[in-house]
C-alpha atoms as a PDB file:
ATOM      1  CA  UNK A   1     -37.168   2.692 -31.906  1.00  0.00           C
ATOM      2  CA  UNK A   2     -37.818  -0.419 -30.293  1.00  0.00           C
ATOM      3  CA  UNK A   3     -34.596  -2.370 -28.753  1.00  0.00           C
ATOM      4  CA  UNK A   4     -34.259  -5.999 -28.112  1.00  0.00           C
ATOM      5  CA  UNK A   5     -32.707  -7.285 -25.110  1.00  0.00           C
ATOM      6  CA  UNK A   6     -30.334 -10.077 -25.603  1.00  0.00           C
ATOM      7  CA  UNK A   7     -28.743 -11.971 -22.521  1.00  0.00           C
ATOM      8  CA  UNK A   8     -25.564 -13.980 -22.658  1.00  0.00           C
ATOM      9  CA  UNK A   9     -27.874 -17.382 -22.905  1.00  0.00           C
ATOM     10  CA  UNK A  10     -29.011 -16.562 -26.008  1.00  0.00           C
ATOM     11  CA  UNK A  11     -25.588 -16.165 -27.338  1.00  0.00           C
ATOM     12  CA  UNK A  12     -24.113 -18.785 -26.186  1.00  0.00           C
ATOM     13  CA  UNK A  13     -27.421 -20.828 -27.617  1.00  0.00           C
ATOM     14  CA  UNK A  14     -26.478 -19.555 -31.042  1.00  0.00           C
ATOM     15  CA  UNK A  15     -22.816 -20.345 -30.694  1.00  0.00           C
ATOM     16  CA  UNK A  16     -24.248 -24.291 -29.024  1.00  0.00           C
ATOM     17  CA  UNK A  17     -25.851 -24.870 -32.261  1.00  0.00           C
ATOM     18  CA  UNK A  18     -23.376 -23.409 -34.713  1.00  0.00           C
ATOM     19  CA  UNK A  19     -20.904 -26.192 -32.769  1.00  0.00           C
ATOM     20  CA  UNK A  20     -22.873 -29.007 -32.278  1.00  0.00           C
ATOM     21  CA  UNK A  21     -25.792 -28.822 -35.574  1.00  0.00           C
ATOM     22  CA  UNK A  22     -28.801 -29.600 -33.426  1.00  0.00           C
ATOM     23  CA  UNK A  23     -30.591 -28.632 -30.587  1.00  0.00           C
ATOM     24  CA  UNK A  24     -30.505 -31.788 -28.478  1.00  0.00           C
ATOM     25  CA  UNK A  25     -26.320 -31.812 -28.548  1.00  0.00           C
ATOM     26  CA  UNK A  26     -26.663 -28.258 -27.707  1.00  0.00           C
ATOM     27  CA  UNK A  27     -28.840 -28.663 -24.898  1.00  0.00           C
ATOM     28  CA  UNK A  28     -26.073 -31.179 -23.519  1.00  0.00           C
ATOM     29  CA  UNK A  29     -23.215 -29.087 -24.121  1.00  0.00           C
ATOM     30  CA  UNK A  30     -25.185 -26.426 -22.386  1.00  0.00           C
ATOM     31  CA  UNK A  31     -25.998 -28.703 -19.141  1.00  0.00           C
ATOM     32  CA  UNK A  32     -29.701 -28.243 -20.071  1.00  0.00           C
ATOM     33  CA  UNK A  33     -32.701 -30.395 -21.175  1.00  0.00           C
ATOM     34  CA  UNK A  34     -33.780 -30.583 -25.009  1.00  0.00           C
ATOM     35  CA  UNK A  35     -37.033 -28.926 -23.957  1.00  0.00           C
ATOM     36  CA  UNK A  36     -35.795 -26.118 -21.725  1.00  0.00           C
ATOM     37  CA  UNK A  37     -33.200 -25.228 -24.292  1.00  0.00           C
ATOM     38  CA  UNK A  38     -36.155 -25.054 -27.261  1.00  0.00           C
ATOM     39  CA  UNK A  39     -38.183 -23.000 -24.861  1.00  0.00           C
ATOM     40  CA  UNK A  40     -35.642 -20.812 -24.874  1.00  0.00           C
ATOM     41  CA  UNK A  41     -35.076 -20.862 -28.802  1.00  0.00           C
ATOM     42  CA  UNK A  42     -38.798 -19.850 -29.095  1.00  0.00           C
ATOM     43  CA  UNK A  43     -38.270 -16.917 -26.199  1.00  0.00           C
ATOM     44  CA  UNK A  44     -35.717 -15.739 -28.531  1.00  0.00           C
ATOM     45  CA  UNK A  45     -37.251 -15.797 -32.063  1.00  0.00           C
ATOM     46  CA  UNK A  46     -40.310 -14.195 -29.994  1.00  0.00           C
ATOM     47  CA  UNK A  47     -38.022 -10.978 -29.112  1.00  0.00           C
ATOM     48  CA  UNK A  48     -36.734 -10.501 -33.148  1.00  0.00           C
ATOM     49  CA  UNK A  49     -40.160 -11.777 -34.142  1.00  0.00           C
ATOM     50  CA  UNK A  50     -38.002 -14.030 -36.927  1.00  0.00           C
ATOM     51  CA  UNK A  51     -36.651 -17.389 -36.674  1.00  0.00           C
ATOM     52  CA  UNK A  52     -33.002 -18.307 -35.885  1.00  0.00           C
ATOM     53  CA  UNK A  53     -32.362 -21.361 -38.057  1.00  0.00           C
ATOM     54  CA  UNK A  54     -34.935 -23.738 -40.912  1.00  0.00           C
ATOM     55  CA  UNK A  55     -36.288 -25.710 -39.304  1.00  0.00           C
ATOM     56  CA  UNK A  56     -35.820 -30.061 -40.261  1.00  0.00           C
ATOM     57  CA  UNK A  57     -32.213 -29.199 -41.715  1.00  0.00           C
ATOM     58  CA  UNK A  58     -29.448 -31.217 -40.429  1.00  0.00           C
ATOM     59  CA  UNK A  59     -27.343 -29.535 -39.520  1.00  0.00           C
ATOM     60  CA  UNK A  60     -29.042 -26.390 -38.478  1.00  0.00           C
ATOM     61  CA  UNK A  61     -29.376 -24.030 -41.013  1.00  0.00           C
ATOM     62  CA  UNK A  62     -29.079 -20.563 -40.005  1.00  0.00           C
ATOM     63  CA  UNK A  63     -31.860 -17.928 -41.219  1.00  0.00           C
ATOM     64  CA  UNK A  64     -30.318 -13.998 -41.840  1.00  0.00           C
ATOM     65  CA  UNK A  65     -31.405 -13.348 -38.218  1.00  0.00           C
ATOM     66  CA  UNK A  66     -29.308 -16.309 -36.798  1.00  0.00           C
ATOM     67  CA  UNK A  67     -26.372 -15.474 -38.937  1.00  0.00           C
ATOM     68  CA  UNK A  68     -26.152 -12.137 -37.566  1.00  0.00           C
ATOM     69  CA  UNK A  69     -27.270 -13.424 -34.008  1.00  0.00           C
ATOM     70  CA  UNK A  70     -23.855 -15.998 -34.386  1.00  0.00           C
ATOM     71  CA  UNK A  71     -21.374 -12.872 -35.541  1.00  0.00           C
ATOM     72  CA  UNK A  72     -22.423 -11.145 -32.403  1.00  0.00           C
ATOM     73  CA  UNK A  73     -22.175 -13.881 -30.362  1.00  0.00           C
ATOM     74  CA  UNK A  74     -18.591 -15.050 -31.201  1.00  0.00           C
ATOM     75  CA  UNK A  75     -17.483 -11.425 -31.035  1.00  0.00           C
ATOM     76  CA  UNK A  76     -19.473 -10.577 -27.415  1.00  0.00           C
ATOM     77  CA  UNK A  77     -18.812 -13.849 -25.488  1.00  0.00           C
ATOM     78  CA  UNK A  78     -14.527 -14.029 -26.373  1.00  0.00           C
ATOM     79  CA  UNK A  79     -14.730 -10.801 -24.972  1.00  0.00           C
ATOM     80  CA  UNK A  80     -16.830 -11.415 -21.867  1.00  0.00           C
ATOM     81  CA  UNK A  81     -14.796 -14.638 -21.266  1.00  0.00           C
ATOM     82  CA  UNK A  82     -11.532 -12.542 -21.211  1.00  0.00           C
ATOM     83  CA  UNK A  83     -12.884  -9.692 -18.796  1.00  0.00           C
ATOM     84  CA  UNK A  84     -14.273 -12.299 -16.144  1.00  0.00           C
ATOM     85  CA  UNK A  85     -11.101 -13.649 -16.471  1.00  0.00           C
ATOM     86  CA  UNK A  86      -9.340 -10.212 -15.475  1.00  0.00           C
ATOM     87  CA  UNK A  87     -11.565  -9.590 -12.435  1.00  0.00           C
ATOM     88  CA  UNK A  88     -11.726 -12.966 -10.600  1.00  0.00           C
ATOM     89  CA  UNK A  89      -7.616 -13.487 -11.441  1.00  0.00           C
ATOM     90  CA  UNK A  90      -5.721 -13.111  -8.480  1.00  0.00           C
ATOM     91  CA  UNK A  91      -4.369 -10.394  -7.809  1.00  0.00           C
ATOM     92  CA  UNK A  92      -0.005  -9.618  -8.694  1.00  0.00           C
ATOM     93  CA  UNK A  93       2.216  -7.471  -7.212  1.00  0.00           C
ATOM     94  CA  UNK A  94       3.479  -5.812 -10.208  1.00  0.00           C
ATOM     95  CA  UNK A  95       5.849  -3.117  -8.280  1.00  0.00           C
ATOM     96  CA  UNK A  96       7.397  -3.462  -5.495  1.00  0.00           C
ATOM     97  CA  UNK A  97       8.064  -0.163  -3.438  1.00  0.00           C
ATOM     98  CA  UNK A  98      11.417  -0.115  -1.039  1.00  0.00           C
ATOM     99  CA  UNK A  99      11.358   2.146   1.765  1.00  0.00           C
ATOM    100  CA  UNK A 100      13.804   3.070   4.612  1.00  0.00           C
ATOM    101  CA  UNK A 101      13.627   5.206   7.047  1.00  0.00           C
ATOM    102  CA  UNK A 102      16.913   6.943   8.908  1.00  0.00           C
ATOM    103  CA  UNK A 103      14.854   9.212  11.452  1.00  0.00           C
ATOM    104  CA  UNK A 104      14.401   6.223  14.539  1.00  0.00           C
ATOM    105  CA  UNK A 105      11.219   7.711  15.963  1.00  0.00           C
ATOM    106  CA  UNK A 106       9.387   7.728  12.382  1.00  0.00           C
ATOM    107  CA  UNK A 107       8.425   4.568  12.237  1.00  0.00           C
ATOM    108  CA  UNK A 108       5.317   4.168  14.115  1.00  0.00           C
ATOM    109  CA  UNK A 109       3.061   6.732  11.973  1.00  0.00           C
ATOM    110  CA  UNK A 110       4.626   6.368   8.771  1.00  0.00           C
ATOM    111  CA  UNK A 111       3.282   2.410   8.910  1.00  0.00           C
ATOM    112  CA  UNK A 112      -0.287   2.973   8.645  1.00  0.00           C
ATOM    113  CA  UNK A 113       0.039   5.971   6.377  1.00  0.00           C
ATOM    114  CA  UNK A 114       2.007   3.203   3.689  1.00  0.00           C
ATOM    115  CA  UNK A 115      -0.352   0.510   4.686  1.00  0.00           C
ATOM    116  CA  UNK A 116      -3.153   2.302   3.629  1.00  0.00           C
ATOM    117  CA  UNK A 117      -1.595   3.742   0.401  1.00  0.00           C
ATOM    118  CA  UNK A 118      -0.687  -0.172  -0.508  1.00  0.00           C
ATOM    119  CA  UNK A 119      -4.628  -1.624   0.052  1.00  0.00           C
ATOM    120  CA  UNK A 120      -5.478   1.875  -2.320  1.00  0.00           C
ATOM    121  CA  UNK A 121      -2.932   0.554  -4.643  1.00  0.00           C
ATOM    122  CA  UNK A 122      -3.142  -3.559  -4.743  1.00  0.00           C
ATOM    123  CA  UNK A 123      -0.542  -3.846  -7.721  1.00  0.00           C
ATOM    124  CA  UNK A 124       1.634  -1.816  -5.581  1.00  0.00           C
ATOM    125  CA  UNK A 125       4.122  -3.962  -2.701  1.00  0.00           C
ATOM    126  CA  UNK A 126       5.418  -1.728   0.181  1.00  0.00           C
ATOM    127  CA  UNK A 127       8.728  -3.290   2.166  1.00  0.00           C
ATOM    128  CA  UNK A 128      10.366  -1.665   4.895  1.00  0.00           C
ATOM    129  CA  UNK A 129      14.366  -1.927   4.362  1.00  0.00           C
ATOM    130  CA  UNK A 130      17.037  -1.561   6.910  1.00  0.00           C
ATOM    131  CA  UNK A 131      20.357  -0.991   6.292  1.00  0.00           C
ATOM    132  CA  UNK A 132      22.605   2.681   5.877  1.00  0.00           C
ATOM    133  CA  UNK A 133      20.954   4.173   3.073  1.00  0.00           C
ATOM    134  CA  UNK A 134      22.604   7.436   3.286  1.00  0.00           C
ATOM    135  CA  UNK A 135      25.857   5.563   2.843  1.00  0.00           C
ATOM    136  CA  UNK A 136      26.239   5.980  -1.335  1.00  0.00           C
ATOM    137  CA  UNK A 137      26.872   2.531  -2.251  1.00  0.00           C
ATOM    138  CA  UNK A 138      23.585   1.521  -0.572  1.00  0.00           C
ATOM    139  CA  UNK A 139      21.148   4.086  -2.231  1.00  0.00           C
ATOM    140  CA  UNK A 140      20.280   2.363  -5.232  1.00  0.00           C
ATOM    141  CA  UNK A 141      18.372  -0.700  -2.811  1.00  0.00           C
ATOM    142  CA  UNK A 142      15.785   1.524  -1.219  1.00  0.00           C
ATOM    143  CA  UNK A 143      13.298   3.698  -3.709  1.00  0.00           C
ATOM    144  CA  UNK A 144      12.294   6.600  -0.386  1.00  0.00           C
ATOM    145  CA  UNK A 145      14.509   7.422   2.266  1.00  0.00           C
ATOM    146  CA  UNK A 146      12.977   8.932   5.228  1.00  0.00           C
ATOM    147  CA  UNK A 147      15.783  11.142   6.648  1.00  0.00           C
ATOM    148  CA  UNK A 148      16.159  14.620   8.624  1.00  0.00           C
ATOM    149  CA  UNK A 149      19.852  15.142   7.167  1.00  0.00           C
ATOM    150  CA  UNK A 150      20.445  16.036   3.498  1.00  0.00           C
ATOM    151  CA  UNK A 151      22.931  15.382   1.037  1.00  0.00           C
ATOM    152  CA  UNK A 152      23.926  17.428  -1.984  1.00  0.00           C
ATOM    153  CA  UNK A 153      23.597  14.387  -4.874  1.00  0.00           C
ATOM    154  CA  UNK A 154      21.967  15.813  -8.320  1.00  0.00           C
ATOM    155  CA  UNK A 155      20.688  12.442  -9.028  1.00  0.00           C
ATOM    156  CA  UNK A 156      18.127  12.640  -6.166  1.00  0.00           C
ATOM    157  CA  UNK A 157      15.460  14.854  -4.829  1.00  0.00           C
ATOM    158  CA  UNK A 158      14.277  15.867  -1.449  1.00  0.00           C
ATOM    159  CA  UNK A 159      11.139  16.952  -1.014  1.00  0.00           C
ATOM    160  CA  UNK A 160      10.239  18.292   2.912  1.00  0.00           C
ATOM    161  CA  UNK A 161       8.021  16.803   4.670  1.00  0.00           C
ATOM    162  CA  UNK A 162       7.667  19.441   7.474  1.00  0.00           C
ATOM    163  CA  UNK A 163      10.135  20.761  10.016  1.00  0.00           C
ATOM    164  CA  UNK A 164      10.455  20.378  13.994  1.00  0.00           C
ATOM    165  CA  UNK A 165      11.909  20.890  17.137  1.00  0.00           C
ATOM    166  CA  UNK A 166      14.708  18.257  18.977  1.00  0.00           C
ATOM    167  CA  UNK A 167      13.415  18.397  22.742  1.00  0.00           C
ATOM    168  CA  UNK A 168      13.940  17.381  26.452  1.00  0.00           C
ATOM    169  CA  UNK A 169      11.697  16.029  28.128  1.00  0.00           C
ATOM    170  CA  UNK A 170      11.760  15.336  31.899  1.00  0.00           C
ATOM    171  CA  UNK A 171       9.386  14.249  35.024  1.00  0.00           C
ATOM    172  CA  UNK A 172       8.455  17.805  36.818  1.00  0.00           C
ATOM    173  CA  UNK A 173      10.373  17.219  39.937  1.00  0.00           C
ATOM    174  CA  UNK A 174      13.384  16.575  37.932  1.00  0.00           C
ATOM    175  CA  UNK A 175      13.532  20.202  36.561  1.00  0.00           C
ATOM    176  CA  UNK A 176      14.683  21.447  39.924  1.00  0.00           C
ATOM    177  CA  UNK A 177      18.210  19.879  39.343  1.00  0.00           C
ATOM    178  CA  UNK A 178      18.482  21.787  36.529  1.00  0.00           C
ATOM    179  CA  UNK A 179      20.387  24.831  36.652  1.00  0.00           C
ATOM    180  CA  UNK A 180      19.716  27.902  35.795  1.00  0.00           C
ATOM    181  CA  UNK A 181      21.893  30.025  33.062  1.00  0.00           C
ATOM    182  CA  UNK A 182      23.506  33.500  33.840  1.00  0.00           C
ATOM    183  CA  UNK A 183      21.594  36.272  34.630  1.00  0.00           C
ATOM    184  CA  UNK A 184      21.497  38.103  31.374  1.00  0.00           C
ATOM    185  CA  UNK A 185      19.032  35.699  29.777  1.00  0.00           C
ATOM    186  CA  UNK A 186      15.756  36.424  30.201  1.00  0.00           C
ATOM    187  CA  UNK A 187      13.678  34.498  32.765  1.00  0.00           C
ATOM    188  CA  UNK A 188      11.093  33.392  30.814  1.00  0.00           C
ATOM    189  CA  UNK A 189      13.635  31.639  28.435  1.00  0.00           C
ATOM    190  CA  UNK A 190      15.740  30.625  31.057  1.00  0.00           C
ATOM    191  CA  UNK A 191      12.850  28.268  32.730  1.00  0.00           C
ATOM    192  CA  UNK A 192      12.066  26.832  28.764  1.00  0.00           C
ATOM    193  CA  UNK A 193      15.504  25.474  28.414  1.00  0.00           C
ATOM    194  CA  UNK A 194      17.931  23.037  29.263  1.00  0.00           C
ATOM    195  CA  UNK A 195      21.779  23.747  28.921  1.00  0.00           C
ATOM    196  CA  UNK A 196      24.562  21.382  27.811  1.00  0.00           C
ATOM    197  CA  UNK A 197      25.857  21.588  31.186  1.00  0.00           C
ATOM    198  CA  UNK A 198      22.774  19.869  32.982  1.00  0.00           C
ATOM    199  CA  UNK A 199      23.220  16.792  31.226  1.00  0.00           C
ATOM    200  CA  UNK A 200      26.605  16.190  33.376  1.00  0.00           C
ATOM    201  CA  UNK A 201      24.470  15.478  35.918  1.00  0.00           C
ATOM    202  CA  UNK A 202      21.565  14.002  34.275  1.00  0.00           C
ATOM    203  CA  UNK A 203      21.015  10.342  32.743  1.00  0.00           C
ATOM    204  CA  UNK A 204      20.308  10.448  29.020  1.00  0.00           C
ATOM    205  CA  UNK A 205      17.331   8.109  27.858  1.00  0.00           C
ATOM    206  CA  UNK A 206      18.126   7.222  23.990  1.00  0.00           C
ATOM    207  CA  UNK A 207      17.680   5.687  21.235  1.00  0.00           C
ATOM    208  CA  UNK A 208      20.200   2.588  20.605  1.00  0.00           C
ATOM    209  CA  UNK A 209      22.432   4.257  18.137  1.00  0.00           C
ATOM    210  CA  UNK A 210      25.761   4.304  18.289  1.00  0.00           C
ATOM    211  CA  UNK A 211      26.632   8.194  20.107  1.00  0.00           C
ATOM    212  CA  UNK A 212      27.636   9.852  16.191  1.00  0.00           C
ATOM    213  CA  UNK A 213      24.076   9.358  15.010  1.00  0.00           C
ATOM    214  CA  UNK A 214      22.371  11.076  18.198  1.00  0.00           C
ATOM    215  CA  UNK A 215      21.235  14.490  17.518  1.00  0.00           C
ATOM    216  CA  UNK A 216      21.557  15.078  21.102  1.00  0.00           C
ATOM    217  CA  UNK A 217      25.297  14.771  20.528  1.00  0.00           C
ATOM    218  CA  UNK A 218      26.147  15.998  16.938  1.00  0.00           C
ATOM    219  CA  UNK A 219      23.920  19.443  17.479  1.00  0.00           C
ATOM    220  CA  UNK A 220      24.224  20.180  20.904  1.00  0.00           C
ATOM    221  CA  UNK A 221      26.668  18.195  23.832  1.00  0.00           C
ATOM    222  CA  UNK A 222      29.583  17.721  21.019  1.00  0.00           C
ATOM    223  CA  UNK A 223      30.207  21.479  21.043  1.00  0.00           C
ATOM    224  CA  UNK A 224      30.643  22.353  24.348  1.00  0.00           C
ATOM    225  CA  UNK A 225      32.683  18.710  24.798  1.00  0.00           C
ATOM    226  CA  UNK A 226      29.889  17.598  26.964  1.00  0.00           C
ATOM    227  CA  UNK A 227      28.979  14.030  28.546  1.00  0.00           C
ATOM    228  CA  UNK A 228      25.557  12.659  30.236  1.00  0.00           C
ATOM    229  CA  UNK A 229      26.353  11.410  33.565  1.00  0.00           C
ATOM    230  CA  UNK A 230      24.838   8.241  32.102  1.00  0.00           C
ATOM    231  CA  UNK A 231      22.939   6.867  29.137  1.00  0.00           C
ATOM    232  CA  UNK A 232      20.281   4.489  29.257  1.00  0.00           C
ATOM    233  CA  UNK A 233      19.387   3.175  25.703  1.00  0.00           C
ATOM    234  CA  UNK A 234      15.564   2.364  25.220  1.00  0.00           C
ATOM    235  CA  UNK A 235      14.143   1.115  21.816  1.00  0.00           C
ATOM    236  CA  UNK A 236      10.922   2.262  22.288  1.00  0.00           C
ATOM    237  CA  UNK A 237       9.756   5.453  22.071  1.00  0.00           C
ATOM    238  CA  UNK A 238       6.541   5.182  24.632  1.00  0.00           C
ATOM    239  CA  UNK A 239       8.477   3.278  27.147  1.00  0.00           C
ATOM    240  CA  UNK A 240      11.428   5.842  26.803  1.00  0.00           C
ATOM    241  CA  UNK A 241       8.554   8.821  27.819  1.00  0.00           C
ATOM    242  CA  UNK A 242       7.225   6.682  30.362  1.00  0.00           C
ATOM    243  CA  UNK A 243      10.727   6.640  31.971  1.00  0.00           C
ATOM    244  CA  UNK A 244      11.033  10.017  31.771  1.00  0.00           C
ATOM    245  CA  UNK A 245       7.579  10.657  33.503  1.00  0.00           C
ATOM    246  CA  UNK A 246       9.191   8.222  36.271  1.00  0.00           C
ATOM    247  CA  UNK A 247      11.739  10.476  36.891  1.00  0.00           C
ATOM    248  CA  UNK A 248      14.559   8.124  35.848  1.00  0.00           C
ATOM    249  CA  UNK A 249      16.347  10.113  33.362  1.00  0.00           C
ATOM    250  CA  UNK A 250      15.883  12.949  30.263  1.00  0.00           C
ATOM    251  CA  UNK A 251      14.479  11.744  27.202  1.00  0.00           C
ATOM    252  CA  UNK A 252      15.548  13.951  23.736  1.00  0.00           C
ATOM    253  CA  UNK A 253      12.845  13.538  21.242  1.00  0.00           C
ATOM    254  CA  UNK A 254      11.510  15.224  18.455  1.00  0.00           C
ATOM    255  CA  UNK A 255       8.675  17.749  19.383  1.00  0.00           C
ATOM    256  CA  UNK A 256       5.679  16.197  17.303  1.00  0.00           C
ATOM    257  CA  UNK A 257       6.419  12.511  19.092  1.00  0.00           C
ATOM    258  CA  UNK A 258       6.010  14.730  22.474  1.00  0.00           C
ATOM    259  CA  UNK A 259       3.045  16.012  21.474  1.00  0.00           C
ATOM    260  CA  UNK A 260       1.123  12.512  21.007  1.00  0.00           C
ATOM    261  CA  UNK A 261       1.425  11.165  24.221  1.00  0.00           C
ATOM    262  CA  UNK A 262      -1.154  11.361  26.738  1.00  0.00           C
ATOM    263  CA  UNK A 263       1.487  12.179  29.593  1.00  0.00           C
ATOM    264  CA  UNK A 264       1.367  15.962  29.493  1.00  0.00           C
ATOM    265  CA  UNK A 265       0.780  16.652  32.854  1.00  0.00           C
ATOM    266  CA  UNK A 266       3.685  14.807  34.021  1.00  0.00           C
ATOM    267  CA  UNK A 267       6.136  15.748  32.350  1.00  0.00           C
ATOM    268  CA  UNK A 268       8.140  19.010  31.075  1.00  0.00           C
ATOM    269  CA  UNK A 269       9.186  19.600  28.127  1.00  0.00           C
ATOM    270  CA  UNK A 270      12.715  22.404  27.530  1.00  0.00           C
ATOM    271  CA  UNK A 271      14.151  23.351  24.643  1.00  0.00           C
ATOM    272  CA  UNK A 272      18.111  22.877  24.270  1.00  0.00           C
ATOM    273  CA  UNK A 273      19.894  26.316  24.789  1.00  0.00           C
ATOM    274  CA  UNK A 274      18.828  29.595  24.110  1.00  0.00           C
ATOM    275  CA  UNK A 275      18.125  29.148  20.673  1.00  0.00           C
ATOM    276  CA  UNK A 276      16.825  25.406  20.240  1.00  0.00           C
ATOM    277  CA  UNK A 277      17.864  22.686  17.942  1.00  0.00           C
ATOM    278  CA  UNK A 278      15.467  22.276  14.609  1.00  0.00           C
ATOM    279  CA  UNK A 279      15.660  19.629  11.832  1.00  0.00           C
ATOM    280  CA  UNK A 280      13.817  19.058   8.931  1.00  0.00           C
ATOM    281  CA  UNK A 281      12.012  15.581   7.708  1.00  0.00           C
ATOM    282  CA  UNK A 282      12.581  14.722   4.032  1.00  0.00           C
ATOM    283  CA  UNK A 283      11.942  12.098   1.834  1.00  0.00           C
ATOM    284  CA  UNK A 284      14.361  11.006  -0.838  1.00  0.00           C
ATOM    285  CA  UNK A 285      14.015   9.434  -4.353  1.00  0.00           C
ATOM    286  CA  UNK A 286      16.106   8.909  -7.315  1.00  0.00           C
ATOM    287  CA  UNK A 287      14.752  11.653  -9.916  1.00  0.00           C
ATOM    288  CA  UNK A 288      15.132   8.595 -12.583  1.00  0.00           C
ATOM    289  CA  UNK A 289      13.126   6.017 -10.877  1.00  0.00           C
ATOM    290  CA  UNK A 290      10.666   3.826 -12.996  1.00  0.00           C
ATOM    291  CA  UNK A 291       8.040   4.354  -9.561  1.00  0.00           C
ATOM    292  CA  UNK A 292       8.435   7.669  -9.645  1.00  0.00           C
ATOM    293  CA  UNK A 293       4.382   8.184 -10.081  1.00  0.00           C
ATOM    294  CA  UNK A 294       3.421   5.993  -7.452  1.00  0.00           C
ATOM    295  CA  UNK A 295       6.294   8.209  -4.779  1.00  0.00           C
ATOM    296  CA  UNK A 296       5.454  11.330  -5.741  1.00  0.00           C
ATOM    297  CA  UNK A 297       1.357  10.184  -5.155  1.00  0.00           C
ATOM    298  CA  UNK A 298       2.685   8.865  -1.406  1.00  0.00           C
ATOM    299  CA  UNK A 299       4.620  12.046  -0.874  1.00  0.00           C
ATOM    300  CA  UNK A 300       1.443  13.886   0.074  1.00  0.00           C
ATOM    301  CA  UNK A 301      -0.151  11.616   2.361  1.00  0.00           C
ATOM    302  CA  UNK A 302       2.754  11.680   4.470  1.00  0.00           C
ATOM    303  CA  UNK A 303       3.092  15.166   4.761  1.00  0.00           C
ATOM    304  CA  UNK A 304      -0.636  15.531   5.519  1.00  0.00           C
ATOM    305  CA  UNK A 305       0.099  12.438   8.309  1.00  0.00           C
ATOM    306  CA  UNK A 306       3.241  15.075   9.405  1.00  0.00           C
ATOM    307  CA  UNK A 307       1.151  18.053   9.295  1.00  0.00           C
ATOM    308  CA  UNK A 308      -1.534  16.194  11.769  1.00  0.00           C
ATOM    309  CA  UNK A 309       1.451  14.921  14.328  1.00  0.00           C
ATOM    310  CA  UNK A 310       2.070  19.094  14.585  1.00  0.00           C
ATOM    311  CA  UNK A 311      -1.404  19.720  15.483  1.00  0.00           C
ATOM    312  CA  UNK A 312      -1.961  20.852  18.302  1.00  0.00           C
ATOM    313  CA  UNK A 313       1.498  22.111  18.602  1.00  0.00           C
ATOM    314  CA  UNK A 314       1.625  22.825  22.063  1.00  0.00           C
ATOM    315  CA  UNK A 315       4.294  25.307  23.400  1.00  0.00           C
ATOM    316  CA  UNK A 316       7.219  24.381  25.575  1.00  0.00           C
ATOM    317  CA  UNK A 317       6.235  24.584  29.147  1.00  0.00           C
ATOM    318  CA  UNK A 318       7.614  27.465  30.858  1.00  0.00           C
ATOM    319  CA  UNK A 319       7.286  25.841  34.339  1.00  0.00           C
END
């Protein structure tokens, strides 16, 4: 079987004469001369080896093969209109995504991990929100909560993103101020750890939160009715290592924000107490949320992110 090749020209040729009734109004409606456009007529009735219209009838007078030439052409060309439409139209945000996060070190990988999921999806508008989103009357403005502290609500759901350790860090000369714990702890724990007591006579480099929101606090000084000798608040999480390297106070950070900084071999890192303090990362959504889909296909790329922030997980120095 032997096919003929049309091109959009030749449609919109047909459709040029059906309009106008003869060839030299076509060729002007078509932004062509008379003779290129009946060059192209001939080009045409070459390929179906038929003419398109009788010729000397005004107007043009379709044959059978221009007839059926014109039904294809006004159902092809509405329909190739309408999709060049679609892919040179700007493009819309047609969802916008809200996202908070409550855990204050989070921030700086969970941005590229949402920027890239927003150029994947270009209908799809990510905003970081601030404001207490754990605070009920506040939940229904953000549609993912980054948080490491769970709430029992039935109407949302949690999904973990991957658990880790609270730690201090410290320069290496400062560890010999801290002291050690009784005797009946073994020594190899005893030099991985810090106890509540050492921080009354070390300066505390934090976050600034107000003291009921530090973990450092509400896990671990709180019981034992402790205090810092001072606190020195730091927004940023790079600068607050860097102090620590300097030796001009004890930063308490989680372990996988330790473990990406290229300042290993000046500082140490000690777990608090005997038996640590752990948390777990979540992300929280409203189970009836209209972007449900496009959470639970972000979900996964920020665990992976997690997962990666955990490699290598490098053990607390025993030094």
């Amino acid at each position: 079987m032997n096919f003929i090749m049309f091109e959009i020209k030749h449609l919109k040729t047909i459709q040029a004469l059906n309009a106008t009734g003869n060839i030299k109004k076509s060729a002007e409606q078509l932004f062509t001369s008379q003779s290129a456009l009946s060059h192209q007529i001939k080009d045409l009735e070459q390929k179906i080896d038929q003419p398109l219209f009788i010729r000397n009838t005004s107007p043009i007078e379709f044959t059978t093969a221009g007839e059926i030439l014109l039904t294809l052409a006004s159902t092809v060309l509405p329909e190739i209109e309408k999709t060049a439409k679609k892919l040179t139209a700007p493009k819309t945000i047609i969802s916008q995504l809200k996202l908070a996060i409550a855990c204050h070190a989070c921030f700086q990988w969970l941005l590229p991990i949402t920027s890239t999921f927003s150029e994947r999806h270009n209908a799809l508008n990510i905003e970081y929100v601030d404001n207490n989103f754990l605070d009920k009357s506040n939940q229904s403005l953000v549609d993912i909560l980054f948080t490491d502290y769970k709430v029992d609500d039935s109407d949302y759901t949690y999904i973990e993103i991957g658990r880790f350790e609270v730690i201090a860090v410290m320069a290496k000369e400062q560890q010999t101020k801290v002291q050690q714990p009784n005797e009946s702890t073994e020594s190899t724990e005893n030099e991985a750890m810090i106890q509540a007591n050492d921080f009354q006579h070390l300066t505390l480099l934090t976050y600034p939160l107000p003291v009921e929101k530090l973990d450092i606090f509400t896990l671990f000084l709180n019981a034992e009715n402790i205090q810092p000798k001072a606190i020195k608040q730091i927004k940023n999480s790079h600068v607050m290592l860097q102090m620590a390297a300097a030796n001009m106070g004890v930063a308490v950070l989680p372990d996988w924000l330790v473990n990406s900084i290229s300042l290993q071999s000046l500082v140490t890192r000690k777990r608090l107490g005997i038996k640590g303090v752990f948390k777990t990362l979540y992300a929280r959504y409203d189970k009836h949320n209209p972007l449900k889909d496009a959470i639970e296909q972000l979900i996964p790329d920020v665990i992976a992110a997690f997962t990666q922030l955990k490699v290598p997980d490098k053990k607390i120095a025993k030094k």
